[in-house]
Protein backbone atom coordinates (compact mmCIF):
# COMPACT_ATOMS: atom_id res chain seq x y z
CA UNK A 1 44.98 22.84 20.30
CA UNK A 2 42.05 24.61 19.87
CA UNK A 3 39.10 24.11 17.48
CA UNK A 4 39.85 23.10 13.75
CA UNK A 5 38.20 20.74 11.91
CA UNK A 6 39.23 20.18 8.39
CA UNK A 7 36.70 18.69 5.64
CA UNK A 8 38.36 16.96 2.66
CA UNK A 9 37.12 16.11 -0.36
CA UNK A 10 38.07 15.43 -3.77
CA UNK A 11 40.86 17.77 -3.00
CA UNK A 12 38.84 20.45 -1.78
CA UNK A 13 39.52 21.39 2.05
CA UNK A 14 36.76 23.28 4.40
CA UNK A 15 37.97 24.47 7.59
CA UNK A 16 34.87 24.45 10.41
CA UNK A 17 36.93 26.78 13.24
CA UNK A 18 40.13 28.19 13.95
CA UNK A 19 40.59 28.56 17.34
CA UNK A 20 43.90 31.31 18.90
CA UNK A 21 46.29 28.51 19.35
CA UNK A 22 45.83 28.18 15.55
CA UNK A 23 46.64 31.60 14.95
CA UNK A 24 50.09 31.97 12.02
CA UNK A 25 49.76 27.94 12.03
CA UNK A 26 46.25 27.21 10.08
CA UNK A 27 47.47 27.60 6.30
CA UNK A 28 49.52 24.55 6.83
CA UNK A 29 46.34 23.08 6.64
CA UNK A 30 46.30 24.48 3.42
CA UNK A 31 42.15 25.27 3.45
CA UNK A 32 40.51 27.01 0.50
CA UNK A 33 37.79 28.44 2.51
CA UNK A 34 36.72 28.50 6.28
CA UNK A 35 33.39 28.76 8.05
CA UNK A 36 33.18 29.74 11.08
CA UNK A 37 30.77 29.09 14.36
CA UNK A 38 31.00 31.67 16.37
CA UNK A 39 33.56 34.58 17.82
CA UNK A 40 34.88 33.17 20.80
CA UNK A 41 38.54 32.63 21.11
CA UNK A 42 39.08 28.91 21.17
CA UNK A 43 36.74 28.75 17.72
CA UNK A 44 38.15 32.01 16.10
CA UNK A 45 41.05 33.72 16.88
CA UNK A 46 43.09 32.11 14.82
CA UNK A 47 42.18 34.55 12.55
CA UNK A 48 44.11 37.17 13.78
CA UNK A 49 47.50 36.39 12.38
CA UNK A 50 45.45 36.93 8.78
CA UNK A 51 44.67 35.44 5.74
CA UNK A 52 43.10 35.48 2.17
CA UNK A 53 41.02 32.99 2.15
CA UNK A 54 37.64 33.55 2.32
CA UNK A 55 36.34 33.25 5.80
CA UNK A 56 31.98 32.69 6.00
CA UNK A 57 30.74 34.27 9.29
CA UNK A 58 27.25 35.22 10.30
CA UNK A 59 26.63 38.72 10.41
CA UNK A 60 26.59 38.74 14.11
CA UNK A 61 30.36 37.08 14.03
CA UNK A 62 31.86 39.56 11.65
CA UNK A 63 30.76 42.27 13.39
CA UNK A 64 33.37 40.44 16.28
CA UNK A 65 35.67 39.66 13.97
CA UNK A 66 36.06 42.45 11.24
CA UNK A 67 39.41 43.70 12.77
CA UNK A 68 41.12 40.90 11.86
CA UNK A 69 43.40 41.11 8.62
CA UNK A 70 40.94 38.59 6.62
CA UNK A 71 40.79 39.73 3.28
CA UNK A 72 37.57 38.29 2.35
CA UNK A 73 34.55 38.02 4.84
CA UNK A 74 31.81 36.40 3.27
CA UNK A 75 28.26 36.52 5.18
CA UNK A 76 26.24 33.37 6.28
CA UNK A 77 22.69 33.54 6.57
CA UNK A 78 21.83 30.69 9.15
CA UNK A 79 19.37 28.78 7.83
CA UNK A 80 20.06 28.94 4.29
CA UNK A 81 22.33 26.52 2.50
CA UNK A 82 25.62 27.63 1.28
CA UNK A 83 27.54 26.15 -1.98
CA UNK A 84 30.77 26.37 -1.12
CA UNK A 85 33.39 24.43 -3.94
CA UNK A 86 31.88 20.93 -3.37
CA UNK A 87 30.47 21.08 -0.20
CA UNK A 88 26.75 22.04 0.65
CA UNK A 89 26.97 24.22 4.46
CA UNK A 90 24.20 24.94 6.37
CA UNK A 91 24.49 27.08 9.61
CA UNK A 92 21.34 27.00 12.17
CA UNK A 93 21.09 28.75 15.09
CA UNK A 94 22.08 26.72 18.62
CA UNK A 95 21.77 27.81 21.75
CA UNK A 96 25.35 28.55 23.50
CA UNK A 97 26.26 31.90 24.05
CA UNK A 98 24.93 35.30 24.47
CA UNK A 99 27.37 37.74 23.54
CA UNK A 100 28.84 36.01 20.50
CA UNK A 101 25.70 33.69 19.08
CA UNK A 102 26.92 30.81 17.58
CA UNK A 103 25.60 28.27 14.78
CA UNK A 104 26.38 24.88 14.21
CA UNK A 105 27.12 23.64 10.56
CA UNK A 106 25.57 20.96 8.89
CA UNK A 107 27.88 20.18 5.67
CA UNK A 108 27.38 17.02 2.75
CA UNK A 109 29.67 16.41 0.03
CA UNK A 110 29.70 13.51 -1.98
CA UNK A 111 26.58 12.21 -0.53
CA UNK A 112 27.96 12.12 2.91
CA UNK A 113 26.64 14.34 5.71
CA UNK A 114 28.18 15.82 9.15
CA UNK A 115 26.87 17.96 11.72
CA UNK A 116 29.17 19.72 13.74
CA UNK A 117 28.27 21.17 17.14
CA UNK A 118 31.16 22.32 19.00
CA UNK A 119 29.61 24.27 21.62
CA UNK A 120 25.89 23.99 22.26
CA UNK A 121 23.43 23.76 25.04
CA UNK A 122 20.82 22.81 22.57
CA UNK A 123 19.42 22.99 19.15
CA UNK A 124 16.18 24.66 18.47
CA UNK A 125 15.90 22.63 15.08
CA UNK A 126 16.76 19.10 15.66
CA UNK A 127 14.55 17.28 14.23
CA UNK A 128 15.45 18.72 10.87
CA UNK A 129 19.53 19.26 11.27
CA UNK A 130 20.50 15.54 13.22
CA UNK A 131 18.05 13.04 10.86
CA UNK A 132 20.02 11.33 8.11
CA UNK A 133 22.94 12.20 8.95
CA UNK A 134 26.31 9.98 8.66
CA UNK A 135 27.97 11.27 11.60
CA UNK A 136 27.89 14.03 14.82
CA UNK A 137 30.61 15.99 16.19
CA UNK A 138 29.66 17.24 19.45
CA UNK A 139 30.97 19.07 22.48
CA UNK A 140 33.12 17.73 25.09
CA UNK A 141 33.15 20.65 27.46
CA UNK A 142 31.65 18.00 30.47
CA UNK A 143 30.71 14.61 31.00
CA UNK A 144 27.35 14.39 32.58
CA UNK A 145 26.86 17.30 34.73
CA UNK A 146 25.78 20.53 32.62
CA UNK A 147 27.80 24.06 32.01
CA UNK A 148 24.43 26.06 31.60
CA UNK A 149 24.27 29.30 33.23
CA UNK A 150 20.89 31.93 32.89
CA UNK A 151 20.46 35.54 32.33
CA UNK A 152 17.43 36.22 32.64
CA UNK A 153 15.34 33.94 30.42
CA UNK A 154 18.33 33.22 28.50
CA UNK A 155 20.62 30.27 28.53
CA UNK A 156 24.31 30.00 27.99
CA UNK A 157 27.19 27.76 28.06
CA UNK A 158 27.62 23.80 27.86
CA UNK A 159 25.19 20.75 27.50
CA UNK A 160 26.61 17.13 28.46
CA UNK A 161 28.30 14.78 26.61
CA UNK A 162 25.77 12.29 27.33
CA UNK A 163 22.75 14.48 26.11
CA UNK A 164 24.13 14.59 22.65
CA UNK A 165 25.12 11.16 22.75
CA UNK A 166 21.12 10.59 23.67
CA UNK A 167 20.36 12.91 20.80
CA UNK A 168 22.30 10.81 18.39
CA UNK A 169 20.16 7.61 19.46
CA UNK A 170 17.34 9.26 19.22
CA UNK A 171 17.70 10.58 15.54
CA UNK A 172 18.97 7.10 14.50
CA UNK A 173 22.97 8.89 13.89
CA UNK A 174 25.17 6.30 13.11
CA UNK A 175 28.48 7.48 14.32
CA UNK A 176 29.49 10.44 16.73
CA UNK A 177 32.72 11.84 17.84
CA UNK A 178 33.52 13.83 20.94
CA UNK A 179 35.23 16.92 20.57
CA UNK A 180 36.37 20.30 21.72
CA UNK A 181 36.85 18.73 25.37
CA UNK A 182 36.83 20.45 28.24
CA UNK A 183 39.07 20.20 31.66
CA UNK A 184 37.26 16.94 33.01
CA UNK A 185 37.82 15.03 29.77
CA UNK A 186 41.62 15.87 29.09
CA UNK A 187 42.50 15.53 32.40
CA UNK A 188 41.53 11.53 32.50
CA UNK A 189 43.98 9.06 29.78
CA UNK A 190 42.17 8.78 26.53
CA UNK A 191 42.23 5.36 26.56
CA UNK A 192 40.08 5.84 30.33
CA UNK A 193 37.68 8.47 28.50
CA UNK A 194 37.04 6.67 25.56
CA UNK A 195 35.86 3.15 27.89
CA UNK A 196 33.73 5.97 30.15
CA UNK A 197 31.97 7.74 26.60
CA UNK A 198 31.81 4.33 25.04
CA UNK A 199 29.91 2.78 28.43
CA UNK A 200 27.10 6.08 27.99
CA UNK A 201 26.70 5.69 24.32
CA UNK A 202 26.08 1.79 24.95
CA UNK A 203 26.31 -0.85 22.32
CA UNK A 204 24.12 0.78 19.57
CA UNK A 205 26.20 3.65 19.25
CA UNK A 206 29.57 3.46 17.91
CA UNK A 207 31.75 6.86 19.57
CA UNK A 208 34.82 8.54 19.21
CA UNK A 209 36.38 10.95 21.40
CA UNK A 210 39.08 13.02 19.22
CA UNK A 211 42.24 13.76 19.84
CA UNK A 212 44.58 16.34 18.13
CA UNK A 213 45.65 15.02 14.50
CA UNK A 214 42.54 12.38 14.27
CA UNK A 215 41.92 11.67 10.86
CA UNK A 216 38.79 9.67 9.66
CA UNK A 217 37.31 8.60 6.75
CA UNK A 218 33.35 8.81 6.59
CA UNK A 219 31.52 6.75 3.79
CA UNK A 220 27.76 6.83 3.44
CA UNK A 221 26.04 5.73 7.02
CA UNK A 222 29.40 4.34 8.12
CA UNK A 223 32.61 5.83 9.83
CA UNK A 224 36.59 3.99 9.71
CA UNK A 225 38.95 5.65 12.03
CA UNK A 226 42.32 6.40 10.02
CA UNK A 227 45.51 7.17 12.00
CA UNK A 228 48.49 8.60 10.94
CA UNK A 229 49.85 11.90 10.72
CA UNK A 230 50.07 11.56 7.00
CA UNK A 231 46.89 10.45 6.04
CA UNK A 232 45.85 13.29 4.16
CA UNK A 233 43.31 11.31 1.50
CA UNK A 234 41.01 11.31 4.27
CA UNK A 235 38.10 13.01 3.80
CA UNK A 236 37.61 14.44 7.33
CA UNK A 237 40.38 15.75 9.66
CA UNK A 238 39.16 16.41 13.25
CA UNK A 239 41.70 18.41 15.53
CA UNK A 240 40.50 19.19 18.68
């Protein structure tokens, strides 16, 4: 599947993406809002079989988007927190892509705070966005060897899983999770991935890669994996 991560909490649900294969399938999830990254298919066109929730974009994403039967667009302006029910979003710009700029969403609720970077070469503000955080979800797209590509001055595309995983040590994050992988990752058994990301992040840092239908609960500074399709008291549901 493609991107969909659903935030839980106190019976509140906040759905970060909805990628195509989502598309007439994402109100099972039953959200009561959704944020979205950025335009590109696997992260947003899931929106195209409708719906009336109301859907936070940037202005640069609903101007991508705003033929799609959503009912209510509501605009994010990155760098500017968001109240949205319980949970406190804010989007900052990262560097990925060129035609359809994306953000990255840092979201707390409850005292607990994620950062979710699906797709991302880097992030201009990083100091502020990864310290004190509780947990990073990052992208998966390859291993060790970059997906950057240049126009000009400009770059777009992929960093490595084991940049972000260095990023994490070197903000002091707690717990990350892999996500959104790419060919190289889903090709190899998860058990076979998770020894490989494990072996980069190194004993310090505790690392997930996700799978579809992960569920996880995340408590203040520490992260329990919860399995089970039914396990919908958790308070974070990552499916990749």
């Amino acid at each position: 599947m493609h991107s969909a991560l659903l935030l839980v909490y106190r019976g509140k649900r906040l759905l970060l993406d909805v990628g195509e294969t989502w598309a007439g399938r994402f109100e099972q999830l039953r959200p009561d809002w959704i944020a979205i990254t950025h335009a590109h298919p696997d992260h947003s066109f899931g929106l195209k079989s409708g719906t009336v929730r109301p859907v936070f974009v940037t202005r640069e994403s609903f101007e991508l988007l705003r033929r799609y039967p959503v009912a209510d667009f509501r605009i994010l302006r990155p760098n500017r927190v968001k109240h949205i029910g319980p949970f406190q979003v804010l989007a900052y710009p990262v560097i990925h892509s060129l035609r359809a700029p994306a953000v990255g969403f840092r979201v707390t609720a409850g005292g607990v705070t994620i950062v979710y970077n699906p797709d991302v070469i880097s992030i201009p503000s990083a100091d502020r966005i990864l310290r004190g955080i509780d947990a990073y979800i990052g992208d998966g797209a390859t291993l060790t060897h970059p997906f950057v590509r240049r126009h000009g001055d400009l770059l777009f595309g992929h960093t490595t899983v084991r940049a972000q995983l260095g990023w994490c040590k070197r903000y002091g994050v707690p717990r990350a999770f892999i996500a959104h992988c790419g060919k190289q990752l889903v090709q190899l058994p998860h058990a076979v991935l998770q020894r490989i990301v494990s072996e980069m992040a190194g004993p310090e840092l505790p690392v997930t890669v996700a799978f579809d239908g992960l569920r996880v609960l995340i408590r203040r500074r520490t992260a329990t994996r919860i399995f089970g399709k039914h396990a919908l008291s958790s308070r974070l549901r990552k499916v990749q």
